[in-house]
C-alpha atoms as a PDB file:
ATOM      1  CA  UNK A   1       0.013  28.135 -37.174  1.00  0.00           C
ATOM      2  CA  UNK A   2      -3.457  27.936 -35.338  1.00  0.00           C
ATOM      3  CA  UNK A   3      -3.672  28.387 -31.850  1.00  0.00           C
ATOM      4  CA  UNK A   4      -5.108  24.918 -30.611  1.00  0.00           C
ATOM      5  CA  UNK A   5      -2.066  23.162 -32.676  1.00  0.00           C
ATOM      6  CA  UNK A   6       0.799  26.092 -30.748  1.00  0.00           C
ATOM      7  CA  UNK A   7      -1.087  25.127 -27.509  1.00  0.00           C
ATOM      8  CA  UNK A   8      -0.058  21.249 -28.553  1.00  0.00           C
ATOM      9  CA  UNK A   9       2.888  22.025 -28.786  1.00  0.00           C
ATOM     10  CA  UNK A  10       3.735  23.611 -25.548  1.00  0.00           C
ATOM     11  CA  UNK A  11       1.903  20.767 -23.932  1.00  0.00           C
ATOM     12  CA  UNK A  12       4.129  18.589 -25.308  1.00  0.00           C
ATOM     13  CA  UNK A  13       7.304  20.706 -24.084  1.00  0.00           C
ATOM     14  CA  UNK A  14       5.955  20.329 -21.065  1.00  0.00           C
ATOM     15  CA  UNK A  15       5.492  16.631 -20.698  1.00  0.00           C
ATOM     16  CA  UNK A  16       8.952  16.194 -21.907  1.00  0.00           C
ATOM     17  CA  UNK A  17      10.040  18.579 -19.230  1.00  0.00           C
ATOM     18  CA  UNK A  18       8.403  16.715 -17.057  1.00  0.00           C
ATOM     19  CA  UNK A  19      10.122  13.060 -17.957  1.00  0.00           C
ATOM     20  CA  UNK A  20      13.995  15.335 -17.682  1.00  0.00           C
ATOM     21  CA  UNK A  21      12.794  16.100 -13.880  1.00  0.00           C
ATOM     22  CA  UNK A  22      12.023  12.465 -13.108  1.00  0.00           C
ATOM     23  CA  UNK A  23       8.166  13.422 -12.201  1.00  0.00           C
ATOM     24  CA  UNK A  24       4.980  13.462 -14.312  1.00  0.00           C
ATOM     25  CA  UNK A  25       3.083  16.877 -13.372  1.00  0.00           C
ATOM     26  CA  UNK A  26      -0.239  18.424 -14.519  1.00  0.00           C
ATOM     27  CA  UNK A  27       0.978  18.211 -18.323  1.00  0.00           C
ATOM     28  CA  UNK A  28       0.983  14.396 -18.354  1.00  0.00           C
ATOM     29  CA  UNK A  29       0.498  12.716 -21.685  1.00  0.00           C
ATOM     30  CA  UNK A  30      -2.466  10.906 -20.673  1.00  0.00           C
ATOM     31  CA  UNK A  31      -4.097  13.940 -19.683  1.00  0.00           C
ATOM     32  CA  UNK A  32      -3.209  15.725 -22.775  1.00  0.00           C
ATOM     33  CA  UNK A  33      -4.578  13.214 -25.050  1.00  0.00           C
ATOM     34  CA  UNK A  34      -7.610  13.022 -22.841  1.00  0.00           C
ATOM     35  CA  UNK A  35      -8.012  16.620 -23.659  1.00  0.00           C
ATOM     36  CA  UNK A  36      -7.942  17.105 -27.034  1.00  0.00           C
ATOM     37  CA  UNK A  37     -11.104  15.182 -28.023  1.00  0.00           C
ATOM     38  CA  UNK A  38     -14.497  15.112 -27.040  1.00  0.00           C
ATOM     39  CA  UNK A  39     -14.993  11.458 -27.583  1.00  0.00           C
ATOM     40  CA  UNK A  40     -18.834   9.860 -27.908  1.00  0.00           C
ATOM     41  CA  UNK A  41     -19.382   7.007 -24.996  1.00  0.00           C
ATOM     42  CA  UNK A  42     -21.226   4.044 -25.769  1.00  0.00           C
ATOM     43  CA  UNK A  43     -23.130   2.814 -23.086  1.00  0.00           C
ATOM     44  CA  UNK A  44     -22.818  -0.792 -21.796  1.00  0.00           C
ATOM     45  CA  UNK A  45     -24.908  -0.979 -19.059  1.00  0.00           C
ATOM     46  CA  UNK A  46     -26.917   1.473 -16.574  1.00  0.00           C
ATOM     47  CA  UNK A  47     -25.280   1.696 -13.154  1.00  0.00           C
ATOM     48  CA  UNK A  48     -26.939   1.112 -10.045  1.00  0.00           C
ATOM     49  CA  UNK A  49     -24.731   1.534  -7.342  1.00  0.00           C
ATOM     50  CA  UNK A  50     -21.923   3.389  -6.887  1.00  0.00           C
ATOM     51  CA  UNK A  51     -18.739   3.824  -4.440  1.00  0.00           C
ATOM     52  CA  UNK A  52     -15.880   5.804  -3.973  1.00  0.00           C
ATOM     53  CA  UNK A  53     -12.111   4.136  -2.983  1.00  0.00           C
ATOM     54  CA  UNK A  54      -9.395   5.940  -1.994  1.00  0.00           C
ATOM     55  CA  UNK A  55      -6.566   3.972  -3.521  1.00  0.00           C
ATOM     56  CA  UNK A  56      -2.873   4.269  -2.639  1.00  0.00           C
ATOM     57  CA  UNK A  57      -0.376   3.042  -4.226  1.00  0.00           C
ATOM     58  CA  UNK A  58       3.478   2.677  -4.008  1.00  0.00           C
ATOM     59  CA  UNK A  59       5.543   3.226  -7.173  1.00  0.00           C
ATOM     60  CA  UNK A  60       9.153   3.176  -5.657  1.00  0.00           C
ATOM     61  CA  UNK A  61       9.112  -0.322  -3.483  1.00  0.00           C
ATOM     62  CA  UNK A  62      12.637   1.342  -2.192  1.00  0.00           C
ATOM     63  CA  UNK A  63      10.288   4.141  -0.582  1.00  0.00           C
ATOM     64  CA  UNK A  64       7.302   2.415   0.804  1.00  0.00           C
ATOM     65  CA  UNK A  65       6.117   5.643   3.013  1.00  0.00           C
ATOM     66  CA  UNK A  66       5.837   7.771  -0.141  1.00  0.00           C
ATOM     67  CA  UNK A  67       2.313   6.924  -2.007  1.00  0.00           C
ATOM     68  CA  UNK A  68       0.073   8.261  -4.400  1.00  0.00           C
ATOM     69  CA  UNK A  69      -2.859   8.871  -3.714  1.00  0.00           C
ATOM     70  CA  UNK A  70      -6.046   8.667  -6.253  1.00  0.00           C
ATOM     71  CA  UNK A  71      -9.998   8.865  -5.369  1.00  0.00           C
ATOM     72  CA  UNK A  72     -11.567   5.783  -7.536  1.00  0.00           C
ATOM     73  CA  UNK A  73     -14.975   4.916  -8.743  1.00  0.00           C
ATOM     74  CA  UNK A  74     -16.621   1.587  -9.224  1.00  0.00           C
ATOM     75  CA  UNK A  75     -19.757   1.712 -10.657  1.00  0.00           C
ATOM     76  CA  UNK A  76     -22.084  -1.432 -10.697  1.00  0.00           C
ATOM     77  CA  UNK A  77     -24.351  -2.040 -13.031  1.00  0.00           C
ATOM     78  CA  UNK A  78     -27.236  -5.090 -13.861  1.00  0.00           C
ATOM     79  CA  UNK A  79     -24.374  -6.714 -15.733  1.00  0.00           C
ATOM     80  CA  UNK A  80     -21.218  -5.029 -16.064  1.00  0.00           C
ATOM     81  CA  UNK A  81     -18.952  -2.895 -13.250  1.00  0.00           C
ATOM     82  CA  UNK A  82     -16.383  -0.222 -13.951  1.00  0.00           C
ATOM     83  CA  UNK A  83     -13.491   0.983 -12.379  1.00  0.00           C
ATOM     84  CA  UNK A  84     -11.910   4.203 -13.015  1.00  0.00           C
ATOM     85  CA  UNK A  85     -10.361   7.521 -11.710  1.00  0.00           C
ATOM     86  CA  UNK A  86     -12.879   9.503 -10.228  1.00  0.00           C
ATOM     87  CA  UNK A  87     -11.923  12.962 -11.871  1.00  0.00           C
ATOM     88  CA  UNK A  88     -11.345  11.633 -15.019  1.00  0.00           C
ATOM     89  CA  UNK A  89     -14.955  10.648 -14.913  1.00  0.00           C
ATOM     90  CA  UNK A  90     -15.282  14.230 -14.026  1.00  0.00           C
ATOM     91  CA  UNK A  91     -13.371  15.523 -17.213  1.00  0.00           C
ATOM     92  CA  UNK A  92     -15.539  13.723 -19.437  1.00  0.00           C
ATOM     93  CA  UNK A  93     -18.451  15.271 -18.304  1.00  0.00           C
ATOM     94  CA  UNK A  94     -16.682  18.835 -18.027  1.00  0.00           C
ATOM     95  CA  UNK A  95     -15.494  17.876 -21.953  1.00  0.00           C
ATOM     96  CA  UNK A  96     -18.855  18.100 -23.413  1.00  0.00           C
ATOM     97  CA  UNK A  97     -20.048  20.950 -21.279  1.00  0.00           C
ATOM     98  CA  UNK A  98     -17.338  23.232 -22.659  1.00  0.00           C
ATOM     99  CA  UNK A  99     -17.867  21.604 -26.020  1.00  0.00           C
ATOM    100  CA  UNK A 100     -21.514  22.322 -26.331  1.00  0.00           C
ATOM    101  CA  UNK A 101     -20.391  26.033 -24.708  1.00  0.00           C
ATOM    102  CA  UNK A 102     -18.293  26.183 -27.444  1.00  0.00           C
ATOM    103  CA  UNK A 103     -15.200  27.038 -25.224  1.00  0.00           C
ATOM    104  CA  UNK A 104     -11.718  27.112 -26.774  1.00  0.00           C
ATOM    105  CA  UNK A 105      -9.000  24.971 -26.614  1.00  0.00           C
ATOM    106  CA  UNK A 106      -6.423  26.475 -24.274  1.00  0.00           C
ATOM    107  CA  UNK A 107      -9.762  27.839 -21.961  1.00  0.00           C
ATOM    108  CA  UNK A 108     -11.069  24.314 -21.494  1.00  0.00           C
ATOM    109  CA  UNK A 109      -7.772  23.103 -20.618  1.00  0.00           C
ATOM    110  CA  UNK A 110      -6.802  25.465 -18.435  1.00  0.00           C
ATOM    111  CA  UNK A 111     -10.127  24.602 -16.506  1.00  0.00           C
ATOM    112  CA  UNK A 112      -9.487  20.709 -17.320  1.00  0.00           C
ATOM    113  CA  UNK A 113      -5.812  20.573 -15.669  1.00  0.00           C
ATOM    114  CA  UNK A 114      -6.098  21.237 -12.268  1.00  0.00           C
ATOM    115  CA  UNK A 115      -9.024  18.957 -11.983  1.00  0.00           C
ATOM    116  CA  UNK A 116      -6.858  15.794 -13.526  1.00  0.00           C
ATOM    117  CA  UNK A 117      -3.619  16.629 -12.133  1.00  0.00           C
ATOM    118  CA  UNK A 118      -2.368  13.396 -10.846  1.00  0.00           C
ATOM    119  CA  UNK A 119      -5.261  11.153 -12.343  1.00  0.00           C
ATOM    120  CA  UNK A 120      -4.923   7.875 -13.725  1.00  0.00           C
ATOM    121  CA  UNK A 121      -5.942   6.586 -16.969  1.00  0.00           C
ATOM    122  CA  UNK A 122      -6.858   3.006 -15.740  1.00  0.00           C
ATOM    123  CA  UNK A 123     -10.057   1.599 -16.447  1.00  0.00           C
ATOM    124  CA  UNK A 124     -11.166  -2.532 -15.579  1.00  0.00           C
ATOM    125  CA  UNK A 125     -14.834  -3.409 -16.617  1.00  0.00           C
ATOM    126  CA  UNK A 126     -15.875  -6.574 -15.324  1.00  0.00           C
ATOM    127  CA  UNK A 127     -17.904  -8.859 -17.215  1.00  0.00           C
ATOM    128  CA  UNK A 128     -17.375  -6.825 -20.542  1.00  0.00           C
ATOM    129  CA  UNK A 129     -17.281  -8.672 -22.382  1.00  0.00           C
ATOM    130  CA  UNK A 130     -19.874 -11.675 -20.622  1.00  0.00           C
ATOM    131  CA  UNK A 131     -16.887 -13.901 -18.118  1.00  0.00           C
ATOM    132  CA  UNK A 132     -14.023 -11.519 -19.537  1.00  0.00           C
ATOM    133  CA  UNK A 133     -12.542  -8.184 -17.806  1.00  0.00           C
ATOM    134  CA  UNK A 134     -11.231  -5.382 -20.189  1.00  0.00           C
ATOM    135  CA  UNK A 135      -8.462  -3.459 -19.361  1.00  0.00           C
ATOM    136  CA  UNK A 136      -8.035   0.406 -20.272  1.00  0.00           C
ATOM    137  CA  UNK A 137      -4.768   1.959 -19.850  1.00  0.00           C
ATOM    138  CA  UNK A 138      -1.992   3.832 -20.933  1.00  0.00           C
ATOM    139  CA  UNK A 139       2.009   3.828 -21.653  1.00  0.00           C
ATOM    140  CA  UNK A 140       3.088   7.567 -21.307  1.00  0.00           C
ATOM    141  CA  UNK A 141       3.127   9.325 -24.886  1.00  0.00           C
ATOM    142  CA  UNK A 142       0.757   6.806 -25.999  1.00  0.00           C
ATOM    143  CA  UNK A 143      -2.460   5.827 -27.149  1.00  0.00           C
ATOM    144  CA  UNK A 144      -4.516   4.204 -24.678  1.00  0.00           C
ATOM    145  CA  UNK A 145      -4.196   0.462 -24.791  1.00  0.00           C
ATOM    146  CA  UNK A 146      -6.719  -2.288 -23.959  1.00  0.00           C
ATOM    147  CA  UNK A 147      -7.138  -6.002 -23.575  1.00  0.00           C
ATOM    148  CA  UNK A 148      -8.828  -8.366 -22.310  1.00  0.00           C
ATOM    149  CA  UNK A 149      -8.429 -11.192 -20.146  1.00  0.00           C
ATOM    150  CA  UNK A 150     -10.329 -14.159 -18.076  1.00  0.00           C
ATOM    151  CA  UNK A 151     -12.579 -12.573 -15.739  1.00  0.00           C
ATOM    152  CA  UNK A 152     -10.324 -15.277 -12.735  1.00  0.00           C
ATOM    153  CA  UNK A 153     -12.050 -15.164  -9.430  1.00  0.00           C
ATOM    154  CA  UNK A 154      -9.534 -14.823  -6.986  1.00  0.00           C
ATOM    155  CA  UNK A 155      -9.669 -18.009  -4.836  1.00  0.00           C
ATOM    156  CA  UNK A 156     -10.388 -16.278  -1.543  1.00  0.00           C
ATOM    157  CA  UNK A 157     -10.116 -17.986   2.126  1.00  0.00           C
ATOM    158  CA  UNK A 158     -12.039 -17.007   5.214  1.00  0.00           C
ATOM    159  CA  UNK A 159     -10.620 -15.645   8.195  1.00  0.00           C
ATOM    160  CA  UNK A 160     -11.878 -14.786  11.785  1.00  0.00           C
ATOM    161  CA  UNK A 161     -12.147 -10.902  12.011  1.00  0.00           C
ATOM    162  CA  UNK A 162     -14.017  -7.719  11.711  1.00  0.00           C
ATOM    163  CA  UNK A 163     -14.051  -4.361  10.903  1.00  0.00           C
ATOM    164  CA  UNK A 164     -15.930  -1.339  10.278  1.00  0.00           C
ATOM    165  CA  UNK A 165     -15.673   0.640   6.891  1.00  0.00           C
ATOM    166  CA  UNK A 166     -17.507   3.352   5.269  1.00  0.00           C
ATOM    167  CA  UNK A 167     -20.771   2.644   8.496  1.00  0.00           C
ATOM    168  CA  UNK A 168     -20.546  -1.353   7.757  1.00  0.00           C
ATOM    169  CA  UNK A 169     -19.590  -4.099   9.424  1.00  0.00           C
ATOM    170  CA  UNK A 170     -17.303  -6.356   7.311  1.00  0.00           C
ATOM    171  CA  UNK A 171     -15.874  -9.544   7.257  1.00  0.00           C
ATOM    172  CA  UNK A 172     -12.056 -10.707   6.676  1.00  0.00           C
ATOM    173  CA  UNK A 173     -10.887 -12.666   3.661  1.00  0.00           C
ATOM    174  CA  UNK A 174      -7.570 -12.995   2.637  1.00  0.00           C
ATOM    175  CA  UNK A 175      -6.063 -14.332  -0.909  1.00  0.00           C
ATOM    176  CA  UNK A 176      -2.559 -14.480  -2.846  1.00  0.00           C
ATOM    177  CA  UNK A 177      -3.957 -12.907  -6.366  1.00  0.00           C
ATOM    178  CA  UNK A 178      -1.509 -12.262  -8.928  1.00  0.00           C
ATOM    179  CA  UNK A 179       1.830 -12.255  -7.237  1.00  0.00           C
ATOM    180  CA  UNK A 180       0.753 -10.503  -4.286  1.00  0.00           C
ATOM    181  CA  UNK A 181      -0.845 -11.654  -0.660  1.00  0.00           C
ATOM    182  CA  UNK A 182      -3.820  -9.366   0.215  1.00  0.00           C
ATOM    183  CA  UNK A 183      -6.420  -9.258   3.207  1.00  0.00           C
ATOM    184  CA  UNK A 184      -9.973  -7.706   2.462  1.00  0.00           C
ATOM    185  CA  UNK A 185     -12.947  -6.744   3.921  1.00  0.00           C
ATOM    186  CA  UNK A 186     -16.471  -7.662   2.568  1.00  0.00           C
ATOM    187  CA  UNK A 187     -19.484  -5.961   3.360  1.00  0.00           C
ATOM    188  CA  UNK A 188     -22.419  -9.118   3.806  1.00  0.00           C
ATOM    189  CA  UNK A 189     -24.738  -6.726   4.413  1.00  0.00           C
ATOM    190  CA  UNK A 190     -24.433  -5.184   0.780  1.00  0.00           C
ATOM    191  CA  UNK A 191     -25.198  -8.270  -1.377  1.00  0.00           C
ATOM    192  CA  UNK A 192     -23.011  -7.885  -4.563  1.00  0.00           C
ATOM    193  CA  UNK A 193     -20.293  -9.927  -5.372  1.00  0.00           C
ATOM    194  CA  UNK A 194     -17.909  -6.938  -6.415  1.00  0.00           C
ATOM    195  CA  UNK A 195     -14.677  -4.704  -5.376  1.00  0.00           C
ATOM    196  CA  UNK A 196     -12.532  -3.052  -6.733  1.00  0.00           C
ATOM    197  CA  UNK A 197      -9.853  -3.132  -9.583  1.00  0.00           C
ATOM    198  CA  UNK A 198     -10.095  -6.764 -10.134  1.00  0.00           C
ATOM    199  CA  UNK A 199     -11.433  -8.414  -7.007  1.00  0.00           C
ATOM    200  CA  UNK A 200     -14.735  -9.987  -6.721  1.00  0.00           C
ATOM    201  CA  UNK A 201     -16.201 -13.221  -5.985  1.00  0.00           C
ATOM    202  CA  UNK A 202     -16.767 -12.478  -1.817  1.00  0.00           C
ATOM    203  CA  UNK A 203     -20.332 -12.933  -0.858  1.00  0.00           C
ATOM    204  CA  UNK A 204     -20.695  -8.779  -0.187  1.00  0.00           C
ATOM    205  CA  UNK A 205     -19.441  -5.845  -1.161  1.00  0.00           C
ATOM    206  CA  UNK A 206     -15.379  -5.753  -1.268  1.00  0.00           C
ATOM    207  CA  UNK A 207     -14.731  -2.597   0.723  1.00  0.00           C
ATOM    208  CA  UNK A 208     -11.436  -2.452   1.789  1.00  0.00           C
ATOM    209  CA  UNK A 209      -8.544  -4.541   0.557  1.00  0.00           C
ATOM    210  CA  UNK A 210      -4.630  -4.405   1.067  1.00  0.00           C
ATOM    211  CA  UNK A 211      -1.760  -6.255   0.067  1.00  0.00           C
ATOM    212  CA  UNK A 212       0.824  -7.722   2.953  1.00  0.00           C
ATOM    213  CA  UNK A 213       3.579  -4.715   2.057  1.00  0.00           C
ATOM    214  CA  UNK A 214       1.086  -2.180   1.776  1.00  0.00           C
ATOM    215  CA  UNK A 215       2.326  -1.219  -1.330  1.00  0.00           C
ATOM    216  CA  UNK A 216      -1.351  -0.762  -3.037  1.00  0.00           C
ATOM    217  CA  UNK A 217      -4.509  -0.371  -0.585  1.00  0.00           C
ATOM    218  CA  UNK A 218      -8.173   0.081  -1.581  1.00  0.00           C
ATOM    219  CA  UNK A 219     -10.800   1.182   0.904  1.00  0.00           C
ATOM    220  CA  UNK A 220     -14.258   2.696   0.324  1.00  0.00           C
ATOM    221  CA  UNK A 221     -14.897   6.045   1.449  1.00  0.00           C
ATOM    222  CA  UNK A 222     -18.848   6.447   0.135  1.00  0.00           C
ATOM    223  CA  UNK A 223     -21.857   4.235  -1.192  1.00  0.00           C
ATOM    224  CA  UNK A 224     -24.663   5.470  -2.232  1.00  0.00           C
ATOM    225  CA  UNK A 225     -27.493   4.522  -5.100  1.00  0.00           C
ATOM    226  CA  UNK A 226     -26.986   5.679  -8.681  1.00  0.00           C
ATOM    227  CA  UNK A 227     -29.594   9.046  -9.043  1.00  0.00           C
ATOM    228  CA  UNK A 228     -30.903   8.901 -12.037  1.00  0.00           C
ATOM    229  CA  UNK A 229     -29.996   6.793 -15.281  1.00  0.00           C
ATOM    230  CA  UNK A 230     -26.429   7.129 -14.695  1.00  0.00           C
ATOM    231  CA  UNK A 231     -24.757   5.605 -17.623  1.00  0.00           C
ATOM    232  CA  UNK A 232     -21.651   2.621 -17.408  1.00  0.00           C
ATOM    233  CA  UNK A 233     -20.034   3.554 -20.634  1.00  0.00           C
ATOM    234  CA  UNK A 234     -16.574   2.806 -23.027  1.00  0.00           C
ATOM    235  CA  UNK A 235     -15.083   6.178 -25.140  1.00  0.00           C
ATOM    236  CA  UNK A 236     -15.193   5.294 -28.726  1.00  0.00           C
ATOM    237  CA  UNK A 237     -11.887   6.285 -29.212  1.00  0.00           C
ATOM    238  CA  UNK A 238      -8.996   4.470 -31.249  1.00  0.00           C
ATOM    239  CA  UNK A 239      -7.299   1.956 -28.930  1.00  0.00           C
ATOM    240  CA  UNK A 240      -4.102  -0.157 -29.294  1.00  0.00           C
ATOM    241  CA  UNK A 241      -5.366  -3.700 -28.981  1.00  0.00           C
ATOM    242  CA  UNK A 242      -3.145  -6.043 -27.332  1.00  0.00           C
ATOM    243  CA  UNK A 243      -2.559  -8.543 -24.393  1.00  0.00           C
ATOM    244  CA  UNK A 244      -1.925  -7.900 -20.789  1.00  0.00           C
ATOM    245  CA  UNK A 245       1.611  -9.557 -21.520  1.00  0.00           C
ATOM    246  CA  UNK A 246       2.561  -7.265 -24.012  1.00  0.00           C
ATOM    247  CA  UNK A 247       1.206  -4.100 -22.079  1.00  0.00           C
ATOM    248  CA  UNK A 248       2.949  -4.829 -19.126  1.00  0.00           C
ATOM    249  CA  UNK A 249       6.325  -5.502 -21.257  1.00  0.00           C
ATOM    250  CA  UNK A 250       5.474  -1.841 -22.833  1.00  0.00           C
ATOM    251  CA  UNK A 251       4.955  -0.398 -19.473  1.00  0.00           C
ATOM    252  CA  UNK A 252       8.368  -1.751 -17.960  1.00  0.00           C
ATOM    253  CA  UNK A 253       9.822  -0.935 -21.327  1.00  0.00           C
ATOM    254  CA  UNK A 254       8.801   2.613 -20.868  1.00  0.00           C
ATOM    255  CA  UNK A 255      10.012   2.969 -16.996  1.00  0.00           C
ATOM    256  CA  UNK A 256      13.217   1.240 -17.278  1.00  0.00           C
ATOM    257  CA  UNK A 257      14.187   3.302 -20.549  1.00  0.00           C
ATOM    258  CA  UNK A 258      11.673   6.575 -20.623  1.00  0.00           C
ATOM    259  CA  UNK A 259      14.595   8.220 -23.054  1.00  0.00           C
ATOM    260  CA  UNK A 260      14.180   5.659 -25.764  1.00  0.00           C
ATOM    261  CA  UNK A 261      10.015   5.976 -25.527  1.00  0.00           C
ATOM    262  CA  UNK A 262      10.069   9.536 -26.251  1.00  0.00           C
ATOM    263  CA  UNK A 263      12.852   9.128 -29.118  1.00  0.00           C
ATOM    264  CA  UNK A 264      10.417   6.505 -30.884  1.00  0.00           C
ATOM    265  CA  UNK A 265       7.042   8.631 -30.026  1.00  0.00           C
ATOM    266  CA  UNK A 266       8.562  11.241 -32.207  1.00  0.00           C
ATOM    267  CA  UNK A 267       7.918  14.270 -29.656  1.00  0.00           C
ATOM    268  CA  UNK A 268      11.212  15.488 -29.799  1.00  0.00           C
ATOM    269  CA  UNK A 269      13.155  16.030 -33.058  1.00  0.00           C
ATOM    270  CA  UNK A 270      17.086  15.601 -32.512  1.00  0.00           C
ATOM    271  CA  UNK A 271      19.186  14.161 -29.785  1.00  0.00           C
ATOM    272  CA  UNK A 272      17.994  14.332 -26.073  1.00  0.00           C
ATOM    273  CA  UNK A 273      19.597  15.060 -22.968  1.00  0.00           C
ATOM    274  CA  UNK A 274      22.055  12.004 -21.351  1.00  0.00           C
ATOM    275  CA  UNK A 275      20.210  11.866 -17.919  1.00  0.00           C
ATOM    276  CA  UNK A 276      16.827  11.004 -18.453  1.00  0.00           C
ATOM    277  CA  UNK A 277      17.054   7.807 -15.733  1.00  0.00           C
ATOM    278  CA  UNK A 278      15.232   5.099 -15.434  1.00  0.00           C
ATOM    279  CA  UNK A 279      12.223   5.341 -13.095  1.00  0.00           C
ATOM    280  CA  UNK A 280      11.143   3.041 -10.127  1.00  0.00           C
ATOM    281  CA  UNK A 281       8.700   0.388 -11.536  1.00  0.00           C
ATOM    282  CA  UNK A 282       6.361  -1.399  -8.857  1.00  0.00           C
ATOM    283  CA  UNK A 283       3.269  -2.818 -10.604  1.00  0.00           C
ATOM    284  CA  UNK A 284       0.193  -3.736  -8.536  1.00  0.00           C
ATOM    285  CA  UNK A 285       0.265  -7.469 -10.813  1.00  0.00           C
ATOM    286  CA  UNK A 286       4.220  -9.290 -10.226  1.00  0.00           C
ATOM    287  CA  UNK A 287       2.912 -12.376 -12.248  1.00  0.00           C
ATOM    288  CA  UNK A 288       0.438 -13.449 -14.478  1.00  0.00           C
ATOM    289  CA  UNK A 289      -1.292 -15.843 -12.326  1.00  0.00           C
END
């Protein structure tokens, strides 16, 4: 047995460890499938601005005070923006460094974990394709998934108000998008119709937005120029195409009944344990509309 396919294994052992204990750790499936290939990027547009949100986000509505925490990344380009986890951004990068070093397995992992512990596979790319928004993201001990929907402009309505973020002075908007009410901040000053995850459509830079429970909050924490030719760009990987619909029923699937998703991924051979629980589901989209 060669050494990268033993290391595979134990990664797995640990991921299904880590469902028995009710809480994903550094050995998450979408960080081990992240790690296994060096995947070539195809570049979709050139980005020219970039910022940094801090998003938080609730996963157990019973516990609003606990939240994770994740450092995003939009990138704007002439045509197309991205969205995406900041350190998994990071990783790719890191990927084809050890790759061209020719650096093991298990020693590029080891480097590779601590840097996506906690990271999320979501990506949204607006305007790719032209009026649509494609989604990136993953069900746990599974491929990555994508689809694609109507790039909707969320029908905003202005409200008296300011505040400062990130050195600018922004303006208050509020809109009910997708099943939840949420109040933002636009930058007028910065004159791009974008935000992040899947707002836009303000006339300045989205830089802080929050939902009425405060169950998922973005705010920008840095701006600055691209340096460079800085690339917007897709993995040409193998993706499960599909609907947001179906996604989101795989998703729930997956939380409400994480024993039966690891039976039919075919990680674990033979019966499993009787207390693998369901886990709190609280997506950031409660309808469709």
């Amino acid at each position: 047995m060669s050494k990268s396919y033993l290391f595979v294994i134990l990664l797995l052992f640990c991921v299904v460890g880590s469902l028995f204990s009710q809480q994903i750790t550094s050995a998450s499936p979408e960080v081990m499938q992240t790690l296994m290939t060096v995947s070539k990027r195809i570049r979709l547009d050139t980005c020219v601005l970039q910022v940094q949100y801090r998003m938080l986000s609730v996963t157990d509505a019973n516990k609003p005070d606990k939240k994770k925490d994740n450092l995003m990344l939009l990138q704007i380009g002439l045509n197309i923006s991205k969205f995406s986890d900041f350190f998994v951004l990071r990783g790719d990068s890191l990927r084809e460094v050890h790759a061209a070093q020719k650096i093991n397995l298990v020693e590029s992992t080891n480097k590779l974990l601590p840097l996506l512990k906690g990271t999320t596979p979501l990506n949204v790319f607006k305007n790719y394709p032209a009026g649509k928004i494609t989604v990136l993201d993953r069900v746990p001990l599974s491929t990555t998934y994508k689809y694609i929907e109507d790039r909707e402009k969320p029908e905003w309505k202005m409200e008296p108000g300011n505040l400062t973020v990130c050195g600018y002075e922004c303006r208050k908007a509020t809109t009910s998008f997708r099943g939840r009410h949420y109040t933002a901040w636009y930058a007028p000053e910065i004159a791009v119709s974008e935000g992040p995850w899947k707002f836009w459509g303000l006339p300045g830079l989205i830089l802080k937005v929050e939902d009425d429970r405060g169950h998922y909050t973005f705010e920008g924490v840095a701006i600055e120029k691209a340096r460079g030719i800085v690339p917007i760009y897709i993995l040409d990987q193998t993706y499960i195409n599909t609907t947001k619909a179906r996604f989101n029923k795989a998703l729930k699937n997956f939380y409400d009944n994480p024993g039966g998703t690891i039976q039919a991924s075919g990680v674990v051979q033979g019966g499993l344990p009787d207390n693998i629980q369901s886990r709190p589901y609280n997506p950031i989209e409660l309808t469709d509309e």
